[in-house]
C-alpha atoms as a PDB file:
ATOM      1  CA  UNK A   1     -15.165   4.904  10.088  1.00  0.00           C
ATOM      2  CA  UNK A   2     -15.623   7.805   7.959  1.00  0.00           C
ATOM      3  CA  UNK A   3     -14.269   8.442   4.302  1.00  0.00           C
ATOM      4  CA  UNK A   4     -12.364  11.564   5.363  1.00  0.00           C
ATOM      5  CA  UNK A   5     -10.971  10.017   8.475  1.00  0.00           C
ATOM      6  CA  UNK A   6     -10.044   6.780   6.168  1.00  0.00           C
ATOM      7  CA  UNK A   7      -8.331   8.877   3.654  1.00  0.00           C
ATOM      8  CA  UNK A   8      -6.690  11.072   6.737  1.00  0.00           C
ATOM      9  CA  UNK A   9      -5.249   7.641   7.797  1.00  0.00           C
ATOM     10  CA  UNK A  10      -4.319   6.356   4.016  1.00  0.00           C
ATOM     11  CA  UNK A  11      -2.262   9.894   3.402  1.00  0.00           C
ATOM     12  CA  UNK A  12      -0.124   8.895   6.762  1.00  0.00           C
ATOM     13  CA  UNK A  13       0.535   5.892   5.030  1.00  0.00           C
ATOM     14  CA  UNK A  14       1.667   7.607   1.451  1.00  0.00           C
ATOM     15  CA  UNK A  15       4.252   9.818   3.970  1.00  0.00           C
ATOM     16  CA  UNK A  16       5.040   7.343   5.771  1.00  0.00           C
ATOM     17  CA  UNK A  17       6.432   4.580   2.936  1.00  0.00           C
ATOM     18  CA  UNK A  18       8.312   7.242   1.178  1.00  0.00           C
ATOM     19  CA  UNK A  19       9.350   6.220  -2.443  1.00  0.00           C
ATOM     20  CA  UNK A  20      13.348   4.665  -2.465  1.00  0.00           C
ATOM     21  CA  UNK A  21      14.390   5.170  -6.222  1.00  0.00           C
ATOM     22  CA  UNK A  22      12.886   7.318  -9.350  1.00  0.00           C
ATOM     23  CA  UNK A  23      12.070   4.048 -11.088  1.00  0.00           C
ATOM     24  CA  UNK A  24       8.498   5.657 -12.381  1.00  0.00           C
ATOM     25  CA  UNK A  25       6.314   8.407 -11.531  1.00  0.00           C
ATOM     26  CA  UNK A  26       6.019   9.518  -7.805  1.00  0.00           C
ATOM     27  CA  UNK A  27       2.281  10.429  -8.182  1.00  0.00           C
ATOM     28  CA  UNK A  28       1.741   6.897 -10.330  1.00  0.00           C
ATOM     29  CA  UNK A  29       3.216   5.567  -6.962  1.00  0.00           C
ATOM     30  CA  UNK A  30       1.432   7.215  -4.489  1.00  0.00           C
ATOM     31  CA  UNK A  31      -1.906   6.373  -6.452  1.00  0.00           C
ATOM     32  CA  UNK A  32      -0.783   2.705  -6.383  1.00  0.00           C
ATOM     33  CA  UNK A  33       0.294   3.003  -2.587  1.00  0.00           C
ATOM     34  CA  UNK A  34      -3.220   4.699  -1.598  1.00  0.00           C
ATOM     35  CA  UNK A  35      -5.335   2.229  -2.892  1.00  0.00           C
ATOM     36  CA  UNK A  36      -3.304  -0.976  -1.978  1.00  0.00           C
ATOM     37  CA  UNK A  37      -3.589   0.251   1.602  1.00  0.00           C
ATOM     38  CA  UNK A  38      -7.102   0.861   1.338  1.00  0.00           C
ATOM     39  CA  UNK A  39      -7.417  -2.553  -0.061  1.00  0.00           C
ATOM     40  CA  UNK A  40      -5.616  -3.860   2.651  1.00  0.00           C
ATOM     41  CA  UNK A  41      -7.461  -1.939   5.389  1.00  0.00           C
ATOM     42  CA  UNK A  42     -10.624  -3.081   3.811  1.00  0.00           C
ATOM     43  CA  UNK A  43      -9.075  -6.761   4.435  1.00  0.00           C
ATOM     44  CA  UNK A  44      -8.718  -5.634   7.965  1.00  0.00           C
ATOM     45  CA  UNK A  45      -5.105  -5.334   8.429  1.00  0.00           C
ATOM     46  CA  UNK A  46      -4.009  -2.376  11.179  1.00  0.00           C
ATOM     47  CA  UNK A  47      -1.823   0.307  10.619  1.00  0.00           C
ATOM     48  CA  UNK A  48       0.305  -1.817  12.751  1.00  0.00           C
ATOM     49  CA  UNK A  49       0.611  -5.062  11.204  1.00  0.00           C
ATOM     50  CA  UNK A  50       1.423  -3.019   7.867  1.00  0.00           C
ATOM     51  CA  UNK A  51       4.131  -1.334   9.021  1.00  0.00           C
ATOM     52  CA  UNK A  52       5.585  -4.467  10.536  1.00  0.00           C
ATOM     53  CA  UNK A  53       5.481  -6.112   6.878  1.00  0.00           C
ATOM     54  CA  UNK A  54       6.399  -3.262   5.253  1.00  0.00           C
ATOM     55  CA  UNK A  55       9.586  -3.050   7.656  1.00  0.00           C
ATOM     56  CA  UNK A  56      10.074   0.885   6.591  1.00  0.00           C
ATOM     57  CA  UNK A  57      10.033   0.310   3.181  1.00  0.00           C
ATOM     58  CA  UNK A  58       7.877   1.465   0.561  1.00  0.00           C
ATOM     59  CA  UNK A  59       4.807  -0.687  -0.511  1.00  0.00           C
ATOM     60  CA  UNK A  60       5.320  -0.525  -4.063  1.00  0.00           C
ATOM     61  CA  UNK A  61       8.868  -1.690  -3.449  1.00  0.00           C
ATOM     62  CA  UNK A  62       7.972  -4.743  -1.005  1.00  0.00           C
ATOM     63  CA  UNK A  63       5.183  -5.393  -4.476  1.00  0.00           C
ATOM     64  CA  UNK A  64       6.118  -3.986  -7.398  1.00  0.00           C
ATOM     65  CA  UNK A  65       3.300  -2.670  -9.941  1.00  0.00           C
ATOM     66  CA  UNK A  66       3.501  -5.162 -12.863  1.00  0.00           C
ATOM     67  CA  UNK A  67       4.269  -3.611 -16.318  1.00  0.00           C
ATOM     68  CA  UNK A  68       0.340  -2.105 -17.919  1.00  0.00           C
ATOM     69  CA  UNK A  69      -1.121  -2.816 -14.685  1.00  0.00           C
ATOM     70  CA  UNK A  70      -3.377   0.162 -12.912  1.00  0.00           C
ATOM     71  CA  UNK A  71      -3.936   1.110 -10.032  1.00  0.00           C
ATOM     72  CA  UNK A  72      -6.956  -0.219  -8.781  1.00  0.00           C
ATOM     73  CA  UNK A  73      -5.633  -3.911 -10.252  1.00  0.00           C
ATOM     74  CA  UNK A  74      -2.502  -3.386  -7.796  1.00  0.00           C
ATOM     75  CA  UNK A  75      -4.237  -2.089  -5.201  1.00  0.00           C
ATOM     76  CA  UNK A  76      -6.244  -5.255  -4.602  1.00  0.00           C
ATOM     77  CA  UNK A  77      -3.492  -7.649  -5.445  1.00  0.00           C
ATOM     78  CA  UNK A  78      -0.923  -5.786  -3.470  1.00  0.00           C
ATOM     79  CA  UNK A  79      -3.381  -6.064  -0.454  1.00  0.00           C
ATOM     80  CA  UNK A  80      -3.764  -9.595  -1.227  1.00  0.00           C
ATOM     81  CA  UNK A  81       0.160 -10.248  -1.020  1.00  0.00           C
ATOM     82  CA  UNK A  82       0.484  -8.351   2.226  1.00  0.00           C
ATOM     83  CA  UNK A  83      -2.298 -10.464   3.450  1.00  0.00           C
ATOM     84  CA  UNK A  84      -0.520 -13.459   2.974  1.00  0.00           C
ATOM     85  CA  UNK A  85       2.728 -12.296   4.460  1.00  0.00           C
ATOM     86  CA  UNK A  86       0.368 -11.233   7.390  1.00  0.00           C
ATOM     87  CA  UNK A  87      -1.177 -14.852   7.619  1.00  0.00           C
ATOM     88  CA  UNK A  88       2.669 -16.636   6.849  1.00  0.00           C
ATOM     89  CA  UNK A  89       4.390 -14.685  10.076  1.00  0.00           C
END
C-alpha cells in the first residue's frame, strides 16, 4: 500500500473518531489518534475491526494518553490495547 493512500485512509479515521470533550488539545489528539491507528494497521487490524472496538467513539477516549506520554509512545501502546480487545472478542 502506498504512504499517501495509508495516510488517505488514517485521515478517515481522525474524522471519523471525532474528539467527545475539550479535555486537551484537539491537534495533540489527532496526532495521538493518527499514529495509534497506524500502529494498529501496521498490526494488521482493518478499518473494520477498529471501528467495531472503537464502537463510535473516539480512540483516545476508549485509551487515554497517559500524563508526559507522546505520541509515538501512545501510538504503539494504544495499538497494542486495541489488539487485545481484538484478540478478547
Amino acid at each position: 500500500m502506498s504512504s499517501r493512500k495509508a495516510d488517505l485512509q488514517v485521515k478517515r479515521h481522525v474524522r471519523m473518531f471525532q474528539p467527545e470533550s475539550n479535555s486537551y488539545n484537539l491537534k495533540r489528539r489527532s496526532e495521538y489518534t493518527r499514529l495509534a491507528l497506524l500502529e494498529a494497521q501496521s498490526m494488521t487490524l482493518t478499518e473494520r475491526e477498529v471501528s467495531d472496538l472503537l464502537n463510535g467513539r473516539d480512540l483516545t477516549a476508549v485509551v487515554p494518553p497517559r500524563s508526559g506520554e507522546d505520541a509515538p509512545e501512545y501510538g504503539c501502546r494504544a495499538a497494542s490495547e486495541l489488539m487485545v480487545r481484538y484478540l478478547l472478542v
